[in-house]
Protein backbone atom coordinates (compact mmCIF):
# COMPACT_ATOMS: atom_id res chain seq x y z
CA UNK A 1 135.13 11.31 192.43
CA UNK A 2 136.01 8.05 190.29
CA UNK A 3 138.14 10.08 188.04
CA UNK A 4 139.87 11.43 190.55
CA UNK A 5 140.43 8.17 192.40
CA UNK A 6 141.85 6.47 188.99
CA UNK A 7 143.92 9.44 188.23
CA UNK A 8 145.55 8.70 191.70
CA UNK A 9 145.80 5.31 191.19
CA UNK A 10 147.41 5.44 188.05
CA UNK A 11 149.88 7.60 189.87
CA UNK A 12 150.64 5.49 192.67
CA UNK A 13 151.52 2.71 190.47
CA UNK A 14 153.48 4.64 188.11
CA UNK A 15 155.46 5.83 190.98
CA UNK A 16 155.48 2.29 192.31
CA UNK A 17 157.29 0.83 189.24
CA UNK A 18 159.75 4.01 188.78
CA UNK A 19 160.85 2.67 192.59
CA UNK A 20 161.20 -0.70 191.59
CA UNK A 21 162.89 -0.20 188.80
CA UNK A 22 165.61 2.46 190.43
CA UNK A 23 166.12 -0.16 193.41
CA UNK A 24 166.91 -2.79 191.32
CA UNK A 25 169.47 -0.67 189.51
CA UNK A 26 171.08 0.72 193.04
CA UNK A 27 171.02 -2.92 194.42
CA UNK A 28 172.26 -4.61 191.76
CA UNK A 29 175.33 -1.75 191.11
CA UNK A 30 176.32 -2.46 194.33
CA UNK A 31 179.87 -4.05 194.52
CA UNK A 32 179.28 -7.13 196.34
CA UNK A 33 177.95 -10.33 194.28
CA UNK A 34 174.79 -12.25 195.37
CA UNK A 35 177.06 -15.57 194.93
CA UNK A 36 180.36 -13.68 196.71
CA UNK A 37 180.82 -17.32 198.87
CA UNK A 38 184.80 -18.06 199.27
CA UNK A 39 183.28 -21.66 200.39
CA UNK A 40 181.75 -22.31 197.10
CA UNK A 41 183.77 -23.59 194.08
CA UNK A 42 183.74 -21.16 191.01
CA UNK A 43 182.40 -23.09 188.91
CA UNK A 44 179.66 -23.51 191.00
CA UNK A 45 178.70 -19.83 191.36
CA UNK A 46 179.39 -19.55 187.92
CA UNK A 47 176.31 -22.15 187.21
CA UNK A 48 174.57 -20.21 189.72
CA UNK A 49 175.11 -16.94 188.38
CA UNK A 50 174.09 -18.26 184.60
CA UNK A 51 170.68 -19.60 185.65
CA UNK A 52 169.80 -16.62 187.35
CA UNK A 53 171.00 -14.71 184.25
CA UNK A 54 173.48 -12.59 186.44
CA UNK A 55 176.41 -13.19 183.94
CA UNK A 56 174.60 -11.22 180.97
CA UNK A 57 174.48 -7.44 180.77
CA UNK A 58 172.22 -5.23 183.49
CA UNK A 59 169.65 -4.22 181.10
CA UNK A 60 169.16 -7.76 180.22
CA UNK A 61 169.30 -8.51 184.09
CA UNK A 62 166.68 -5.71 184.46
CA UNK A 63 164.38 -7.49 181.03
CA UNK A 64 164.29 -10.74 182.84
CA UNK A 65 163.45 -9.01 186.57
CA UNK A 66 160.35 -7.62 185.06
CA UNK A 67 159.34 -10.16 182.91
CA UNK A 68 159.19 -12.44 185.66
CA UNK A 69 157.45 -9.95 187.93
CA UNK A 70 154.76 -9.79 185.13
CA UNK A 71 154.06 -12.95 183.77
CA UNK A 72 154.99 -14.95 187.03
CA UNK A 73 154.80 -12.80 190.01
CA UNK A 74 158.16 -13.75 190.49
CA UNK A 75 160.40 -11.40 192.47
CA UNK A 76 163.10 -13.94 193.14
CA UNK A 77 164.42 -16.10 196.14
CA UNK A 78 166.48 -15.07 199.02
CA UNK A 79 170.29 -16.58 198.45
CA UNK A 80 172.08 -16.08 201.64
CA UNK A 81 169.45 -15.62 204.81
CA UNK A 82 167.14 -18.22 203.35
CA UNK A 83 168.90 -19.70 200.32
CA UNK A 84 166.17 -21.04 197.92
CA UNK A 85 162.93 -19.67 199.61
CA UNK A 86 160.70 -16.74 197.99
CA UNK A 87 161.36 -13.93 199.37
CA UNK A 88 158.00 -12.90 200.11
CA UNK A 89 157.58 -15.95 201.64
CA UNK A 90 160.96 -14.39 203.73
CA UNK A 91 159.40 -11.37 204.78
CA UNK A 92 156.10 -13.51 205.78
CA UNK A 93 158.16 -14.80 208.85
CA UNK A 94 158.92 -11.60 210.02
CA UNK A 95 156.28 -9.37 209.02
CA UNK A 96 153.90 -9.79 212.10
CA UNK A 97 156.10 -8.15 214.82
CA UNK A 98 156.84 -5.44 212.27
CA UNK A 99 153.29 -4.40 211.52
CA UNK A 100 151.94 -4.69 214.92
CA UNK A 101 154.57 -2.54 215.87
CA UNK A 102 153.86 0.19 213.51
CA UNK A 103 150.36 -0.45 213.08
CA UNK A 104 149.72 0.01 217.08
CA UNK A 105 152.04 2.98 217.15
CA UNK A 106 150.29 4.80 214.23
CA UNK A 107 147.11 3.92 216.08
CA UNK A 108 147.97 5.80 219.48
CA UNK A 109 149.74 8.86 217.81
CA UNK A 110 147.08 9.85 215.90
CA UNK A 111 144.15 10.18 218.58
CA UNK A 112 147.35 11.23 221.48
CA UNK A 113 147.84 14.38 219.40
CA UNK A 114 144.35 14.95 217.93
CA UNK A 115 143.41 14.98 221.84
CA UNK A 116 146.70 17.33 222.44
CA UNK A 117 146.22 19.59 219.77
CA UNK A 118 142.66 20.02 220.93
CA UNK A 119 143.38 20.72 224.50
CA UNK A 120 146.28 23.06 223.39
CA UNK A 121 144.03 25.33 220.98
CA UNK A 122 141.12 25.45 223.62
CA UNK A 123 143.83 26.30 226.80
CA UNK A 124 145.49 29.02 224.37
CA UNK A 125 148.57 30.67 226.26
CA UNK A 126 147.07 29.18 229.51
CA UNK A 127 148.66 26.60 231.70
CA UNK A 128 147.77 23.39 229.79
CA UNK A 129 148.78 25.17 226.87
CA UNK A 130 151.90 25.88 227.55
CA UNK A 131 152.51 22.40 229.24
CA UNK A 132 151.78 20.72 225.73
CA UNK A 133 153.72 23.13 223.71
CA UNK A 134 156.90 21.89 226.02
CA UNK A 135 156.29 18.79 225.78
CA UNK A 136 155.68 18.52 221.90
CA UNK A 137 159.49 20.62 221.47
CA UNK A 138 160.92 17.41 223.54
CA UNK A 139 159.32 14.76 221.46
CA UNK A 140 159.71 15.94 218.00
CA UNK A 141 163.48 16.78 219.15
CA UNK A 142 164.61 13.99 220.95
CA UNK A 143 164.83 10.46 218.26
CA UNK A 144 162.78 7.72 219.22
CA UNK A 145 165.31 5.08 219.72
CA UNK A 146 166.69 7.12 222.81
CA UNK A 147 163.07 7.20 224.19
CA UNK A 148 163.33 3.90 223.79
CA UNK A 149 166.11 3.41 226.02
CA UNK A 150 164.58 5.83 228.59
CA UNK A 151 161.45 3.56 228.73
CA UNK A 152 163.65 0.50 228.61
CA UNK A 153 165.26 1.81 231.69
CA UNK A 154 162.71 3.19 233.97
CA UNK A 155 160.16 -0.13 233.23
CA UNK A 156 161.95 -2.79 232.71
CA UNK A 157 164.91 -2.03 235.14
CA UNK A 158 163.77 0.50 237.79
CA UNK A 159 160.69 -0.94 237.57
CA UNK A 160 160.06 -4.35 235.98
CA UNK A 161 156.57 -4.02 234.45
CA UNK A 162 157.46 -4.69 231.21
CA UNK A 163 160.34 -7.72 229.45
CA UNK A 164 163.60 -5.63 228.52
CA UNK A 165 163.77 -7.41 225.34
CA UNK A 166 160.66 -8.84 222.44
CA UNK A 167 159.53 -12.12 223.56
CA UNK A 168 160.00 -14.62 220.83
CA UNK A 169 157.89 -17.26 222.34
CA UNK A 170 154.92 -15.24 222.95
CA UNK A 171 152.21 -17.61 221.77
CA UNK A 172 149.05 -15.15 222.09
CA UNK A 173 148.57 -12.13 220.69
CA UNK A 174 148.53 -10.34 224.05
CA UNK A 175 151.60 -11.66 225.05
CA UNK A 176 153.07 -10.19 222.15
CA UNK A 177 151.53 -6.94 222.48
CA UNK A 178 152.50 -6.87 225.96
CA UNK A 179 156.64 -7.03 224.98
CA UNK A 180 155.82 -4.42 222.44
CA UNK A 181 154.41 -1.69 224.09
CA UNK A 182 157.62 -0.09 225.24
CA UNK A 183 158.91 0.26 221.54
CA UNK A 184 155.23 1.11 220.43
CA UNK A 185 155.39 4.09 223.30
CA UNK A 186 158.98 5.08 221.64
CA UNK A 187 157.93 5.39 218.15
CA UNK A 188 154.38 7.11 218.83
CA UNK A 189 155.93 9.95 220.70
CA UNK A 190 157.19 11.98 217.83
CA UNK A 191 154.34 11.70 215.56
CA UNK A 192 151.97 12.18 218.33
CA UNK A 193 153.43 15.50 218.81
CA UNK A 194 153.62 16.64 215.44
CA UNK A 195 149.93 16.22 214.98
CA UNK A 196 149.76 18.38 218.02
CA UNK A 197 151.53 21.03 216.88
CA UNK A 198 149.64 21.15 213.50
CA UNK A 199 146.37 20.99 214.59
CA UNK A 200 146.92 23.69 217.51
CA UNK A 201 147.90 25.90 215.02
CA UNK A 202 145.10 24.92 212.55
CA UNK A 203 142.27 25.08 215.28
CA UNK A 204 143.58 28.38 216.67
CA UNK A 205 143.47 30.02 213.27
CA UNK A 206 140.19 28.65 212.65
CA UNK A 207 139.12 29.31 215.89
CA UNK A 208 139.20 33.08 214.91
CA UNK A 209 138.17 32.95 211.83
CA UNK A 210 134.48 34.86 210.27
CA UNK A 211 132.58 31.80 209.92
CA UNK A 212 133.21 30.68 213.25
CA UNK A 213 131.93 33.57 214.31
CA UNK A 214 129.19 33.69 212.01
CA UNK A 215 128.12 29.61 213.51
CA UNK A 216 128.00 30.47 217.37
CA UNK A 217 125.80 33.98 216.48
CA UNK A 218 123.65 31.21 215.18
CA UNK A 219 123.26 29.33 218.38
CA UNK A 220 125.86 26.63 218.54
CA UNK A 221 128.42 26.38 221.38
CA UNK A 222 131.39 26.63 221.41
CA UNK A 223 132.08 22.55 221.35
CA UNK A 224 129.58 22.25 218.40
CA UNK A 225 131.06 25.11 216.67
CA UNK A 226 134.53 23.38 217.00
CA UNK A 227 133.57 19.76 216.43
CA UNK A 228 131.05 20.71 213.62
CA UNK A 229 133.14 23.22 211.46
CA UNK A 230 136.72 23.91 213.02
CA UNK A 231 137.48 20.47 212.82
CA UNK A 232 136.78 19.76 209.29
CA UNK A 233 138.81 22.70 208.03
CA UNK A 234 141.92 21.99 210.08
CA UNK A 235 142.22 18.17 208.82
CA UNK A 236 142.81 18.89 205.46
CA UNK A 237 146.93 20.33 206.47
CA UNK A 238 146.74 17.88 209.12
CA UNK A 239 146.11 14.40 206.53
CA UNK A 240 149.30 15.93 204.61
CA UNK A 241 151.48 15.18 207.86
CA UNK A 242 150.24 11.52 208.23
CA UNK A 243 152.64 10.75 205.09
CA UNK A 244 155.99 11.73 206.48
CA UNK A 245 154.50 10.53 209.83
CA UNK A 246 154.08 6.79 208.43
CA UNK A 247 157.68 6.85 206.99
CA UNK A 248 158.61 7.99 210.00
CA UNK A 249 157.72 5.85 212.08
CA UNK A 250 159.38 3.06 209.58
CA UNK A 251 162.62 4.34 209.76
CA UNK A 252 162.06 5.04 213.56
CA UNK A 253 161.11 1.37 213.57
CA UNK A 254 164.63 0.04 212.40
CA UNK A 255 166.31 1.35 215.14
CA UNK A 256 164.01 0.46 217.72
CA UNK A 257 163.55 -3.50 216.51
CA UNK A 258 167.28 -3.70 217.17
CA UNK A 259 166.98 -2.09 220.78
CA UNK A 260 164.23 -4.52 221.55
CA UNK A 261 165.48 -7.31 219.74
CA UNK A 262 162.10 -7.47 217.74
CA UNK A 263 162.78 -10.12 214.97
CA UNK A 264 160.61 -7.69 212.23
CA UNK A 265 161.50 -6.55 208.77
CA UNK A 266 163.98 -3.76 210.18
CA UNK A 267 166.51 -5.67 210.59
CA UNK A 268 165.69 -8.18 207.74
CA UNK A 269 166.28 -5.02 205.70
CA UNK A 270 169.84 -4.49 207.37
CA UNK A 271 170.95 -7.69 207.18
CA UNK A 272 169.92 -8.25 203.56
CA UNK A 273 171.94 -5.26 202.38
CA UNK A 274 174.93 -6.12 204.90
CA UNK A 275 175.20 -9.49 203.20
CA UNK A 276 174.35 -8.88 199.89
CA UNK A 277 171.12 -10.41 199.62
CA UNK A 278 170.17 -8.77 196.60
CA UNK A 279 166.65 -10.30 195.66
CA UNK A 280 165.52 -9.84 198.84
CA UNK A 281 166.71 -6.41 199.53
CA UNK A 282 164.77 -5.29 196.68
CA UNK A 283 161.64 -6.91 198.06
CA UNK A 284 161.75 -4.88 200.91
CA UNK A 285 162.41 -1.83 199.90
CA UNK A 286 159.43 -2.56 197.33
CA UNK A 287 157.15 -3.75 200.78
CA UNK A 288 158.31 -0.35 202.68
CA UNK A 289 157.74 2.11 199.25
CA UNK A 290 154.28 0.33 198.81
CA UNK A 291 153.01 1.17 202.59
CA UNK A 292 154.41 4.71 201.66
CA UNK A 293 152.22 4.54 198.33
CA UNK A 294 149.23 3.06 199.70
CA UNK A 295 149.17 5.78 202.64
CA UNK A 296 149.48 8.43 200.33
CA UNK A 297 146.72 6.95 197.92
CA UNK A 298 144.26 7.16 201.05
CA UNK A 299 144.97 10.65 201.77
CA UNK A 300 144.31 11.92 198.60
CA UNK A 301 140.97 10.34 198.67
CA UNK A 302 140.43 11.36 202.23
CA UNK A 303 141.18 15.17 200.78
CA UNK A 304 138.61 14.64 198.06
CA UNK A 305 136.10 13.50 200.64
CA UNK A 306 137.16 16.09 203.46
CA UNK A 307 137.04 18.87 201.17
CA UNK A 308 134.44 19.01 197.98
CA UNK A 309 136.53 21.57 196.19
CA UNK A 310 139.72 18.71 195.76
CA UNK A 311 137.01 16.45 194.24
CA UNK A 312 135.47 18.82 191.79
CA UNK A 313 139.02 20.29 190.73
CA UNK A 314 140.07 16.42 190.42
CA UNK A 315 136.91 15.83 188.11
CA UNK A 316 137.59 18.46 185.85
């Protein structure tokens, strides 16, 4: 199991650099300069431009981008949203609306469709069934951002229970989750019905299957034949969709911060590009592809531990 958790490892960061390194290129090719400022004198961006070695060659531009990453754990400073501060430090202001928002989203989709799914296999072709099944063709169909706008409608206009907009001076934690939970609704729908659809089609084929069988002529029922055995051998397809589901939910989330007027990384990301913010653009593309990484380095191991035959084949 170590080897097998170092070999991914070593792939994750591989993949982690090749990113890096092919977002600085893209950024920096880009035709707007990170000093493009009509109000400042030449000569100034000029000076500017030399001390952040942006007058020498790319590949030298690229040499001095990793070395600094390396030997400093420097990635820069933002020049035009926050001239002169780090740009982690950047995304550190607006990071907390941004995970809560995905974090709490990720949180109810998974259990919502695990609990769908279920229902689904054990209702087969029956009412509940066929209830779910409509329902999951309407989420996975329909974007987020116009649930979003459906939700922003019905409960915050029809009926005010929740603030049209993020509140920015929420002090407590509560508060804050309170003004999210209409985009947290929006961007768990989708996912929430993809696991659904996965896992009804998992547990019904493994519903049927011999060594089902073979466990309930044995004495379990039914519930401790699925709980026990069907369930393990349908999360193994269903850990794959968590990947795209996570990235997802991201890109569902850039949308929806702009609906709600959540002040999160989303829109940091737009703005950075739209202005040119080249440093810091990089940064967060490097913040989003690490999540992406990260969540993909779990679910490998979770294969490995789910299944015994992943961890063997990985050892040899």
């Amino acid at each position: 199991m170590l080897r097998y958790t170092l070999s991914r490892w070593g792939a994750m960061m591989l993949t982690m650099f090749i990113i890096m390194s092919l977002s600085f290129w893209i950024i920096r090719l880009m035709p707007q300069s990170i000093f493009e400022n009509p109000e400042v004198a030449p000569e100034i961006q000029k000076l500017l431009e030399a001390e952040m070695h942006l007058d020498k060659p790319m590949w030298v531009q690229y040499y001095y981008f990793i070395r600094d990453i390396i030997t400093e754990r420097d990635f820069g400073a933002s020049v035009k949203l926050r001239p002169g501060m780090d740009v982690f430090k950047v995304i550190a202001t607006r990071i907390k609306p941004s995970m809560v928002l995905n974090f709490f989203s990720l949180l109810l989709s998974i259990p919502a469709g695990i609990i769908l799914g279920t229902i689904a296999a054990l209702q087969r072709n029956k009412w509940a069934d066929n209830l779910i099944s409509f329902l999951v063709v309407i989420f996975i169909s329909v974007p987020s951002f116009v649930f979003g706008a459906v939700l922003q409608y019905t409960f915050t206009f029809r009926f005010p229970i929740f603030p049209t907009l993020y509140d920015a001076t929420a002090t407590s934690f509560g508060e804050m989750l309170h003004s999210l939970t209409l985009p947290i609704i929006a961007l768990a729908l989708g996912p929430a019905a993809t696991i659904a659809r996965y896992l009804r089609g998992e547990l019904i084929e493994t519903l049927s299957s011999e060594f089902l069988l073979l466990a309930r002529t044995k004495g379990l029922t039914r519930t401790q034949a699925v709980v026990r055995h069907a369930f393990r051998n349908s999360l193994v397809p269903i850990a794959n969709t968590i990947i795209p589901m996570i990235t997802g939910i991201m890109g569902g989330s850039l949308v929806i911060e702009r609906i709600f007027a959540v002040p999160g990384m989303g829109g940091q990301l737009v703005e950075s590009i739209v202005v040119g913010d080249h440093f810091l653009t990089v940064a967060l593309l490097m913040f989003y592809s690490a999540i992406s990484l990260i969540t993909i380095f779990i679910v490998d191991i979770s294969y490995g531990l789910i299944d015994p035959r992943i961890r063997v084949g990985g050892g040899k």
